[in-house]
C-alpha atoms as a PDB file:
ATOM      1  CA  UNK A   1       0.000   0.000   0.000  1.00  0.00           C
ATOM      2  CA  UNK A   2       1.363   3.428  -0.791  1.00  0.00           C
ATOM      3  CA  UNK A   3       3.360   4.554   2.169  1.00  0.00           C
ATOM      4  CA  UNK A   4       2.718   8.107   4.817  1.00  0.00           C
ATOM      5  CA  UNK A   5       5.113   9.997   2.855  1.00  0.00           C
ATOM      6  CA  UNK A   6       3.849  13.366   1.560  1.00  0.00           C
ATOM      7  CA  UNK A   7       6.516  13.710  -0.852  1.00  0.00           C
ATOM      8  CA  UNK A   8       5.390  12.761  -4.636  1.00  0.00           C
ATOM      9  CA  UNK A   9       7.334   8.986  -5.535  1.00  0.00           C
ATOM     10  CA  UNK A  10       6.528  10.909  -8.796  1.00  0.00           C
ATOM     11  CA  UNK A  11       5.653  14.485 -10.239  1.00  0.00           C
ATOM     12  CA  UNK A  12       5.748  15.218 -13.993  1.00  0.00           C
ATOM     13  CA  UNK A  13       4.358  19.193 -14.435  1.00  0.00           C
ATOM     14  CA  UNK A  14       2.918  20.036 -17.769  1.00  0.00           C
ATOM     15  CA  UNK A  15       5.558  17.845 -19.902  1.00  0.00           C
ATOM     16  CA  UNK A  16       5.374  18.513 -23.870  1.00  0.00           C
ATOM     17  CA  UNK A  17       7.847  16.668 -25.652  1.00  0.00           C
ATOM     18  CA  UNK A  18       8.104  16.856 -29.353  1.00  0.00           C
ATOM     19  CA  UNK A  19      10.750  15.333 -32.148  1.00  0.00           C
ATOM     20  CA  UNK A  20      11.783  16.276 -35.516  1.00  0.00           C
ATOM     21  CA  UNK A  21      10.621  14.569 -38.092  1.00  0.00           C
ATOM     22  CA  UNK A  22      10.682  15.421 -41.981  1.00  0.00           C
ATOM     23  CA  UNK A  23      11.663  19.003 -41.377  1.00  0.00           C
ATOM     24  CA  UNK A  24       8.565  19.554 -39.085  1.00  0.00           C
ATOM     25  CA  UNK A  25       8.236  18.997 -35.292  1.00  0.00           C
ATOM     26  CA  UNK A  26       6.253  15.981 -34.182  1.00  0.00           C
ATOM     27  CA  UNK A  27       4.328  16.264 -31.338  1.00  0.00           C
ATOM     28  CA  UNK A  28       4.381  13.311 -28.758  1.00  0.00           C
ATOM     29  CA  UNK A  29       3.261  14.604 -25.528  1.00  0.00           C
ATOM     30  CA  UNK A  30       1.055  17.614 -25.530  1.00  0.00           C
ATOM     31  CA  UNK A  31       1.152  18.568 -21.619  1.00  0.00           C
ATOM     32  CA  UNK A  32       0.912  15.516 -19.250  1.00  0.00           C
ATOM     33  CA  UNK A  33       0.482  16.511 -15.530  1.00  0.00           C
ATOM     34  CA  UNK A  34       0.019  14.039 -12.586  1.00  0.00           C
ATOM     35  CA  UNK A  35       1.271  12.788  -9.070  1.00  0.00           C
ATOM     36  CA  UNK A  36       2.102   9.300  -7.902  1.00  0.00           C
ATOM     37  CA  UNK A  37       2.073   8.396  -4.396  1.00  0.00           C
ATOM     38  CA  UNK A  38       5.630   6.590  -3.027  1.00  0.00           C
ATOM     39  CA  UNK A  39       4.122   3.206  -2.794  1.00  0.00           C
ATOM     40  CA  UNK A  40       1.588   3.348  -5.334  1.00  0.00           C
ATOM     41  CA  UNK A  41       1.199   0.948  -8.114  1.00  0.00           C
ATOM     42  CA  UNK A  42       0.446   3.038 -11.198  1.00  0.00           C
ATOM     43  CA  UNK A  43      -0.977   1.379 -15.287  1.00  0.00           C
ATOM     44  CA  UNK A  44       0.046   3.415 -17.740  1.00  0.00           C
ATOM     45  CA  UNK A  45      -2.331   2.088 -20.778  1.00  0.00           C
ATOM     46  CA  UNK A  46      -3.180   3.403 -24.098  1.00  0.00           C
ATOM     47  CA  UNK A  47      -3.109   2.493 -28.134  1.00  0.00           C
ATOM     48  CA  UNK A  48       0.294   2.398 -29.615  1.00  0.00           C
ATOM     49  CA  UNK A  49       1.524   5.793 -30.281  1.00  0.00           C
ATOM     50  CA  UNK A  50      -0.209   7.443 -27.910  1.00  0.00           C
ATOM     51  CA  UNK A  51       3.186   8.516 -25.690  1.00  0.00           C
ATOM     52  CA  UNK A  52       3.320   5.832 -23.511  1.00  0.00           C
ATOM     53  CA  UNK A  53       7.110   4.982 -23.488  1.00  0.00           C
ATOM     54  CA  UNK A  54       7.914   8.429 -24.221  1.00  0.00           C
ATOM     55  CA  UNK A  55       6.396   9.144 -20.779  1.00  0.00           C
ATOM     56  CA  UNK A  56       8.512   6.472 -19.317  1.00  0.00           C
ATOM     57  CA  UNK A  57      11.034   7.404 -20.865  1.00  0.00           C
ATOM     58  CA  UNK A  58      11.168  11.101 -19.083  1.00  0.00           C
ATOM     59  CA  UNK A  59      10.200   9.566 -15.968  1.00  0.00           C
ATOM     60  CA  UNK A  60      13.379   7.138 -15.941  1.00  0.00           C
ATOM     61  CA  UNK A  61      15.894  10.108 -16.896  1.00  0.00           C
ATOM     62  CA  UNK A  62      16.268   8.388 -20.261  1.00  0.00           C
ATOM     63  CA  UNK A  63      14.796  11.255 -22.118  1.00  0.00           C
ATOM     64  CA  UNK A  64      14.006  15.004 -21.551  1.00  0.00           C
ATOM     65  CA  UNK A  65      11.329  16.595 -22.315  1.00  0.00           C
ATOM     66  CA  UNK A  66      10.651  19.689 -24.626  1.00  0.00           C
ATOM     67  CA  UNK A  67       9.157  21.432 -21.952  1.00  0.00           C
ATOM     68  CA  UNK A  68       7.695  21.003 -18.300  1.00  0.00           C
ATOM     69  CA  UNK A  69       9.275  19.511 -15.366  1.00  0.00           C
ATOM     70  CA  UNK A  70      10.062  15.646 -14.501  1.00  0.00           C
ATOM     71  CA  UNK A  71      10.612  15.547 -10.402  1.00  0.00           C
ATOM     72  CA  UNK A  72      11.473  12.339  -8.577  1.00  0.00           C
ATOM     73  CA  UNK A  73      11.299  11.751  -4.962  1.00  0.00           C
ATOM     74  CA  UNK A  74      11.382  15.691  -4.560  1.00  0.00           C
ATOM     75  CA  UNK A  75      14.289  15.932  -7.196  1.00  0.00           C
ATOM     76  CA  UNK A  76      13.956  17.664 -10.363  1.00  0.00           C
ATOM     77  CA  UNK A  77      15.746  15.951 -13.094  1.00  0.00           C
ATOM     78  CA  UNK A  78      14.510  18.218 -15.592  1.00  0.00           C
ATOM     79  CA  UNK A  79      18.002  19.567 -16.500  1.00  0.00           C
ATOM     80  CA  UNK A  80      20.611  17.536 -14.968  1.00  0.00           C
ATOM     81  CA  UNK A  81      23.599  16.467 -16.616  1.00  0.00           C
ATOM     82  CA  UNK A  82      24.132  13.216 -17.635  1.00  0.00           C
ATOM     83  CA  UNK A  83      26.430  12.303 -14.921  1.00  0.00           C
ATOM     84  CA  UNK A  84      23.629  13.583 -12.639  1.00  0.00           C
ATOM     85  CA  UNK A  85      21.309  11.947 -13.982  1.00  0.00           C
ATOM     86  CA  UNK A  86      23.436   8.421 -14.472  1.00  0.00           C
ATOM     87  CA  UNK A  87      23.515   8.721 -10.601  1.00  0.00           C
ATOM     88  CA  UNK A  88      20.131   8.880 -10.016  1.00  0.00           C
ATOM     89  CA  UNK A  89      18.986   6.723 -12.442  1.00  0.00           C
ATOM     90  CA  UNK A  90      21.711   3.868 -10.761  1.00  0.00           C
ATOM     91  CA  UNK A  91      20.497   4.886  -6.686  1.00  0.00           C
ATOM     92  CA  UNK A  92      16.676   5.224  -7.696  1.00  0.00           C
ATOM     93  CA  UNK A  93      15.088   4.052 -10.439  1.00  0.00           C
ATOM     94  CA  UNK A  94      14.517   0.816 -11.924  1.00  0.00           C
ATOM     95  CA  UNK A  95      13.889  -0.102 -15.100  1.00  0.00           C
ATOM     96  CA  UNK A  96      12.851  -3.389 -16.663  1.00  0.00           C
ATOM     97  CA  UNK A  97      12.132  -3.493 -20.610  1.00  0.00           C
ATOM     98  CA  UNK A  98       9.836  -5.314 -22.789  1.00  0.00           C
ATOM     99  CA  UNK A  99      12.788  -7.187 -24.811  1.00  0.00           C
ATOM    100  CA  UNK A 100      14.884  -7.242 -21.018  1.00  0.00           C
ATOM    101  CA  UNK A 101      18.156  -6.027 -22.473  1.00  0.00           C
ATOM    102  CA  UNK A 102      20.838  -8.732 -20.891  1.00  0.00           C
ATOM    103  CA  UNK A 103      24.310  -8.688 -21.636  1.00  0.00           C
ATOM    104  CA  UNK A 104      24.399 -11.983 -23.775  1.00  0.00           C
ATOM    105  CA  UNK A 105      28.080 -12.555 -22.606  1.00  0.00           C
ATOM    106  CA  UNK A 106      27.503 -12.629 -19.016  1.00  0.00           C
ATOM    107  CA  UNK A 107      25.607 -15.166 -16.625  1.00  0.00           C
ATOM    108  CA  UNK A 108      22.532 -14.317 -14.728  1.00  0.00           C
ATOM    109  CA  UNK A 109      24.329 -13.504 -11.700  1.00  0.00           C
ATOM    110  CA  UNK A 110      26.929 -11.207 -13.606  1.00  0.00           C
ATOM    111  CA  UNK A 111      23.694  -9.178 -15.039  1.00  0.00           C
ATOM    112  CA  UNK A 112      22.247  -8.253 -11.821  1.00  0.00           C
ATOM    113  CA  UNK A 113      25.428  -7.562 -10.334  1.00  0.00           C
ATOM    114  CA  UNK A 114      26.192  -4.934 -13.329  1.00  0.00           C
ATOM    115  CA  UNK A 115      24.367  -1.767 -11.832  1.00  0.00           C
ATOM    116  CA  UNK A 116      26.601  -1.922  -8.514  1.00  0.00           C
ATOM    117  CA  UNK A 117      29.713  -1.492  -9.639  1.00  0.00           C
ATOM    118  CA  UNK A 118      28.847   1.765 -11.101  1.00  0.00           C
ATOM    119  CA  UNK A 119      28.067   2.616  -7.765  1.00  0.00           C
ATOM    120  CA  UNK A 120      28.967   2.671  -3.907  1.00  0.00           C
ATOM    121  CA  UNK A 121      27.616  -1.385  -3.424  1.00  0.00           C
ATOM    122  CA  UNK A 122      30.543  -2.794  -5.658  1.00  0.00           C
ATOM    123  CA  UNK A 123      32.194  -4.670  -2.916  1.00  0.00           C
ATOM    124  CA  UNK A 124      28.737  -6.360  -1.669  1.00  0.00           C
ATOM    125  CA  UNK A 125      27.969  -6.779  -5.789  1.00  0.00           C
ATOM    126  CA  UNK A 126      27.765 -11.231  -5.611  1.00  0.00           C
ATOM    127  CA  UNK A 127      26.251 -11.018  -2.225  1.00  0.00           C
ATOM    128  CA  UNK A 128      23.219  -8.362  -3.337  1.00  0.00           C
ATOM    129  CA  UNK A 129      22.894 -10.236  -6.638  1.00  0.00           C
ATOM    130  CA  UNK A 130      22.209 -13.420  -5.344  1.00  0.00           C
ATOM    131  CA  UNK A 131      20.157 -12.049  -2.828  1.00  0.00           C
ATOM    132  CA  UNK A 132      17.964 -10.611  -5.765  1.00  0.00           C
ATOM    133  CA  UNK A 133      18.096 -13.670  -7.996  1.00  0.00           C
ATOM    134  CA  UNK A 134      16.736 -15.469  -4.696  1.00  0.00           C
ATOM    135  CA  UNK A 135      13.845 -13.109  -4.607  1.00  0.00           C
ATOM    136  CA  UNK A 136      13.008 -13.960  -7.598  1.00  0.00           C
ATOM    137  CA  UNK A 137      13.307 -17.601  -7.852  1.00  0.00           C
ATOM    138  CA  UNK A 138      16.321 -18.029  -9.795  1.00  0.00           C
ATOM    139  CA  UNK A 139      19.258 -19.067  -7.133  1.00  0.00           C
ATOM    140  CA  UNK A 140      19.875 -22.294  -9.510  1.00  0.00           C
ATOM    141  CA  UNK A 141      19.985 -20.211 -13.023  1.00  0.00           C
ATOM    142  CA  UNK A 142      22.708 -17.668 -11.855  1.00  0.00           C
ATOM    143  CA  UNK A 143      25.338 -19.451 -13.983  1.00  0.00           C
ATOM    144  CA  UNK A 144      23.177 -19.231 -16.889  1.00  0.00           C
ATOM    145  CA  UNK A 145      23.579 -16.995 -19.687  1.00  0.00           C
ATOM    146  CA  UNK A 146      21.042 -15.268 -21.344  1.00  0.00           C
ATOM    147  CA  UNK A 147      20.044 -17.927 -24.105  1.00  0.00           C
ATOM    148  CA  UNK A 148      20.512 -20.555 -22.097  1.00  0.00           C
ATOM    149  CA  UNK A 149      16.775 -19.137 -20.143  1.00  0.00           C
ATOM    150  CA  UNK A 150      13.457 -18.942 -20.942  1.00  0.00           C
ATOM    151  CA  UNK A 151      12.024 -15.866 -21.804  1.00  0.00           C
ATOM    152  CA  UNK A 152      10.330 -15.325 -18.278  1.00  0.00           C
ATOM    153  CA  UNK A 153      13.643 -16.666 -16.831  1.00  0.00           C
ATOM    154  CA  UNK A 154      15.275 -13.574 -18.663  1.00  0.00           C
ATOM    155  CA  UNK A 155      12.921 -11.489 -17.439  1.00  0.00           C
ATOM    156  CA  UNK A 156      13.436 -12.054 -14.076  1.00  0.00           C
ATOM    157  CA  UNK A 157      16.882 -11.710 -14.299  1.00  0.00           C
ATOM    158  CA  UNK A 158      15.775  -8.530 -15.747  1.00  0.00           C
ATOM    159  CA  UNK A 159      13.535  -7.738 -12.472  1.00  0.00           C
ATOM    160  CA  UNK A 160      15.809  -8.723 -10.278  1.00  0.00           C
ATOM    161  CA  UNK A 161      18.774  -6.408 -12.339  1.00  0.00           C
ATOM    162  CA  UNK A 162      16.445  -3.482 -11.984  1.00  0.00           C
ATOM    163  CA  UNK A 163      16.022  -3.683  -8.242  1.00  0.00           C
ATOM    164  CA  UNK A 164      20.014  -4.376  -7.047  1.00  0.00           C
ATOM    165  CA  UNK A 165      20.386  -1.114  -6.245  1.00  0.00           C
ATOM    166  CA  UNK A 166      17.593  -0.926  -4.344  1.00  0.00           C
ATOM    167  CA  UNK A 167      15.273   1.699  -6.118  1.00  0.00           C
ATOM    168  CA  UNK A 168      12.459   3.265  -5.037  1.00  0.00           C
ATOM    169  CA  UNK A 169      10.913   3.582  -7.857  1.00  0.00           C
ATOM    170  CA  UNK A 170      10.307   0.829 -10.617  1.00  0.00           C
ATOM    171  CA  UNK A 171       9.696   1.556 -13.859  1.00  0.00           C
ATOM    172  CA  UNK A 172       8.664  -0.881 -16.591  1.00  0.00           C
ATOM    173  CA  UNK A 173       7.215  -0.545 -20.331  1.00  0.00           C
ATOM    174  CA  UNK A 174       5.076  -3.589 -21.228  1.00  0.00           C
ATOM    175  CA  UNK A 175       7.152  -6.006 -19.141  1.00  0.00           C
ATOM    176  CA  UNK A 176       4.605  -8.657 -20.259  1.00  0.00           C
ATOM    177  CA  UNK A 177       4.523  -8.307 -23.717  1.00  0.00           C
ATOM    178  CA  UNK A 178       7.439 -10.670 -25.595  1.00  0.00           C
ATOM    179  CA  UNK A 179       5.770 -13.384 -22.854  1.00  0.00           C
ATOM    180  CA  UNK A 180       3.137 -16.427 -23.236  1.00  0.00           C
ATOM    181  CA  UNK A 181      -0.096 -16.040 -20.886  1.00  0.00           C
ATOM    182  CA  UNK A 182       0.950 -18.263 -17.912  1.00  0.00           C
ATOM    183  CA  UNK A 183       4.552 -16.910 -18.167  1.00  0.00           C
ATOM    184  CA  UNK A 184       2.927 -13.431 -18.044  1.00  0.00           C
ATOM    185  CA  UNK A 185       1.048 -14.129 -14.897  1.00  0.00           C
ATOM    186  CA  UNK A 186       4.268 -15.791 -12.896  1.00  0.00           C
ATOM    187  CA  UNK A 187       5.487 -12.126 -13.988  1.00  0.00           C
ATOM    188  CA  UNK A 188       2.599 -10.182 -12.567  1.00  0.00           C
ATOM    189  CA  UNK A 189       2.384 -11.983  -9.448  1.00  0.00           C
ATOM    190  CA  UNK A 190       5.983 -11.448  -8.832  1.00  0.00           C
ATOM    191  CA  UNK A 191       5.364  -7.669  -9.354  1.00  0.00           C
ATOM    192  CA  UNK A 192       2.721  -7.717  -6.429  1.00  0.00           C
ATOM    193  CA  UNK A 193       5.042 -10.218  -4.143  1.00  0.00           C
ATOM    194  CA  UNK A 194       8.144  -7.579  -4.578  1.00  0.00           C
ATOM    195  CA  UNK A 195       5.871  -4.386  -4.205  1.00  0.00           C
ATOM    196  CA  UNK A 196       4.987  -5.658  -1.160  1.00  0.00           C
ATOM    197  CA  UNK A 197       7.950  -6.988   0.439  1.00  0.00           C
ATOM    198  CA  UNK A 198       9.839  -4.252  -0.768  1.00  0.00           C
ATOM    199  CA  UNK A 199       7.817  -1.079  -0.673  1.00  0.00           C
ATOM    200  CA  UNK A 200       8.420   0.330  -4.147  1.00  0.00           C
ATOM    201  CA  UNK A 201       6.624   2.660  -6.489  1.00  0.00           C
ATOM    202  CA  UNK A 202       5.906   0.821  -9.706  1.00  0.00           C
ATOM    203  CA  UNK A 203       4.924   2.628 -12.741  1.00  0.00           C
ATOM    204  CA  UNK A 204       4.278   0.093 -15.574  1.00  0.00           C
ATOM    205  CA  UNK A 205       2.986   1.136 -19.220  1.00  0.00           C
ATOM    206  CA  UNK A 206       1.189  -2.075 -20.278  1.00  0.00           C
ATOM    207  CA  UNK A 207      -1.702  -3.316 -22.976  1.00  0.00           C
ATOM    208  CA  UNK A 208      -2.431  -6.337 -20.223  1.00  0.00           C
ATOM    209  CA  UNK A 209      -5.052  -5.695 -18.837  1.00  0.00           C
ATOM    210  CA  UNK A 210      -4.049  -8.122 -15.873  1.00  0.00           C
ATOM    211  CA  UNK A 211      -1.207  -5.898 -15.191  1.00  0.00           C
ATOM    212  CA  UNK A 212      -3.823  -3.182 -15.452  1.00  0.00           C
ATOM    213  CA  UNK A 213      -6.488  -4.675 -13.038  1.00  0.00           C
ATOM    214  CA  UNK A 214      -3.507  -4.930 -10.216  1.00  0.00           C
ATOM    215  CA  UNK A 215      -2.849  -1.492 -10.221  1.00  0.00           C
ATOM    216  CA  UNK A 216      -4.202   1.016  -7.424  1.00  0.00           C
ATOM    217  CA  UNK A 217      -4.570   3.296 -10.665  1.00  0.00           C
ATOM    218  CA  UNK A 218      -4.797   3.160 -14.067  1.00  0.00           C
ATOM    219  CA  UNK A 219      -3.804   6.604 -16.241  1.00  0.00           C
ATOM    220  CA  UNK A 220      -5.241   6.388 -19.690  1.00  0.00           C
ATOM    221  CA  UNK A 221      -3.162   8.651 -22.471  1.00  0.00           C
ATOM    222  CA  UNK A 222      -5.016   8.817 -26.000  1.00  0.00           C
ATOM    223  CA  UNK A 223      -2.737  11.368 -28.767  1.00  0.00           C
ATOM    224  CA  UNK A 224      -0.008  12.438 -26.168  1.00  0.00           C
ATOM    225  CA  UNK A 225      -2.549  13.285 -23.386  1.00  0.00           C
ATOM    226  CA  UNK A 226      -3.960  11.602 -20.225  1.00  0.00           C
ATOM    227  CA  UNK A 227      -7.496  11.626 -21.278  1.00  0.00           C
ATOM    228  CA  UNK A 228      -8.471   9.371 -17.714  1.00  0.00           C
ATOM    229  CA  UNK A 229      -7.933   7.820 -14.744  1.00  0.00           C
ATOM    230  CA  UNK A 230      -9.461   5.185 -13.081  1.00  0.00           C
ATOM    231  CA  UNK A 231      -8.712   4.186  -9.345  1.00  0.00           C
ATOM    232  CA  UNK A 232      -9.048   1.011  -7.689  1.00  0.00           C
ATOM    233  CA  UNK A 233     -12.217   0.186  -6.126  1.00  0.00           C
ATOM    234  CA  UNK A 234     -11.308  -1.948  -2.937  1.00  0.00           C
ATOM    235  CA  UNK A 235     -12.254  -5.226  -2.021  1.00  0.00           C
END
């Protein structure tokens, strides 16, 4: 459940963010405000095209906007430089993708260890990564490479990469979407099981609308703006 703390896990303040394209500028996000609660589970949904990983993108310091502000745990990462940024995506943000982005040349265990040793953790690196590829069920597959997993194997490693460092925010873009049904679920479930063991924000942009229905909110965007929300009605 989301947690007493007044500060925003997430702010984003009128954010327009547009691209060149053919000589003109393309329009992506046409001035998305909102607030996420640290501890909230937010569903990003909309068609394709509509600015959904373009959002992400901005809130995960991957991207900047064109205009508007993107502020983090009471940080605004608006205009930081990379370095900056590199640091706070590293201490607190996580990120899993759709197509999970492992090294192919290192093992499991060597994956999730990668984000400490760009940081303060490097000495506790093996110990924290097999702590994480515990929590997720994969102590036996740490020797493993990538193609030597299934795809929800890989995206567990992926999980389990994201959170290392210990984020407090997770942020995901259709984490579900290169996987089968039933692998899908074993996904979602372990979203819920971390979330609440851990405490995190997630933020997930997803089409599944099982991903969806777990969320505490769902924020709608249709043509670069969110067009609705719809909050969780307990049970």
């Amino acid at each position: 459940m989301p947690s007493d703390d007044h500060t925003p896990a997430v702010r984003a303040e009128v954010i327009h963010r547009s691209l060149p394209l053919a000589g003109e500028d393309v329009r992506i996000l046409n001035g998305v405000s909102f607030e996420v609660r640290a501890g909230e589970w937010i569903a990003l949904t909309g068609p394709s095209g509509s600015g959904k990983s373009t959002l992400l993108g901005i809130i995960a310091g991957l991207d900047r906007p064109t205009s508007g502000r993107m502020i983090i745990a009471g940080t605004d990462i608006t205009d930081l430089g990379e370095d900056e940024l590199a640091l706070i995506r590293n201490r607190s943000i996580g990120i899993v993708f759709q197509s999970f982005n492992l090294i192919p040349a290192l093992t499991a265990q060597e994956n999730v260890e990668a984000p400490l040793y760009a940081g303060p953790d490097h000495r506790a690196a093996r110990s924290r990564a097999r702590e994480m590829l515990e929590l997720v069920g994969l102590t036996d597959r740490g020797h493993h490479r990538p193609h030597q997993l299934s795809g929800g194997q890989q995206q567990r490693v992926a999980i389990a990469r994201a959170l290392v460092t210990r984020p407090a925010l997770l942020v995901a873009d259709e984490p579900t979407g290169n996987l089968d049904s039933a692998t899908g679920h074993q996904v979602l479930e372990l979203f819920a099981r971390l979330r609440g063991e851990l405490g995190i924000t997630v933020f997930v942009a997803t089409h599944d609308g099982d991903i969806a229905g777990r969320a505490d909110r769902i924020l709608h965007m249709t043509d670069g703006l969110l067009t609705s929300e719809t909050r969780a009605v307990p049970a």
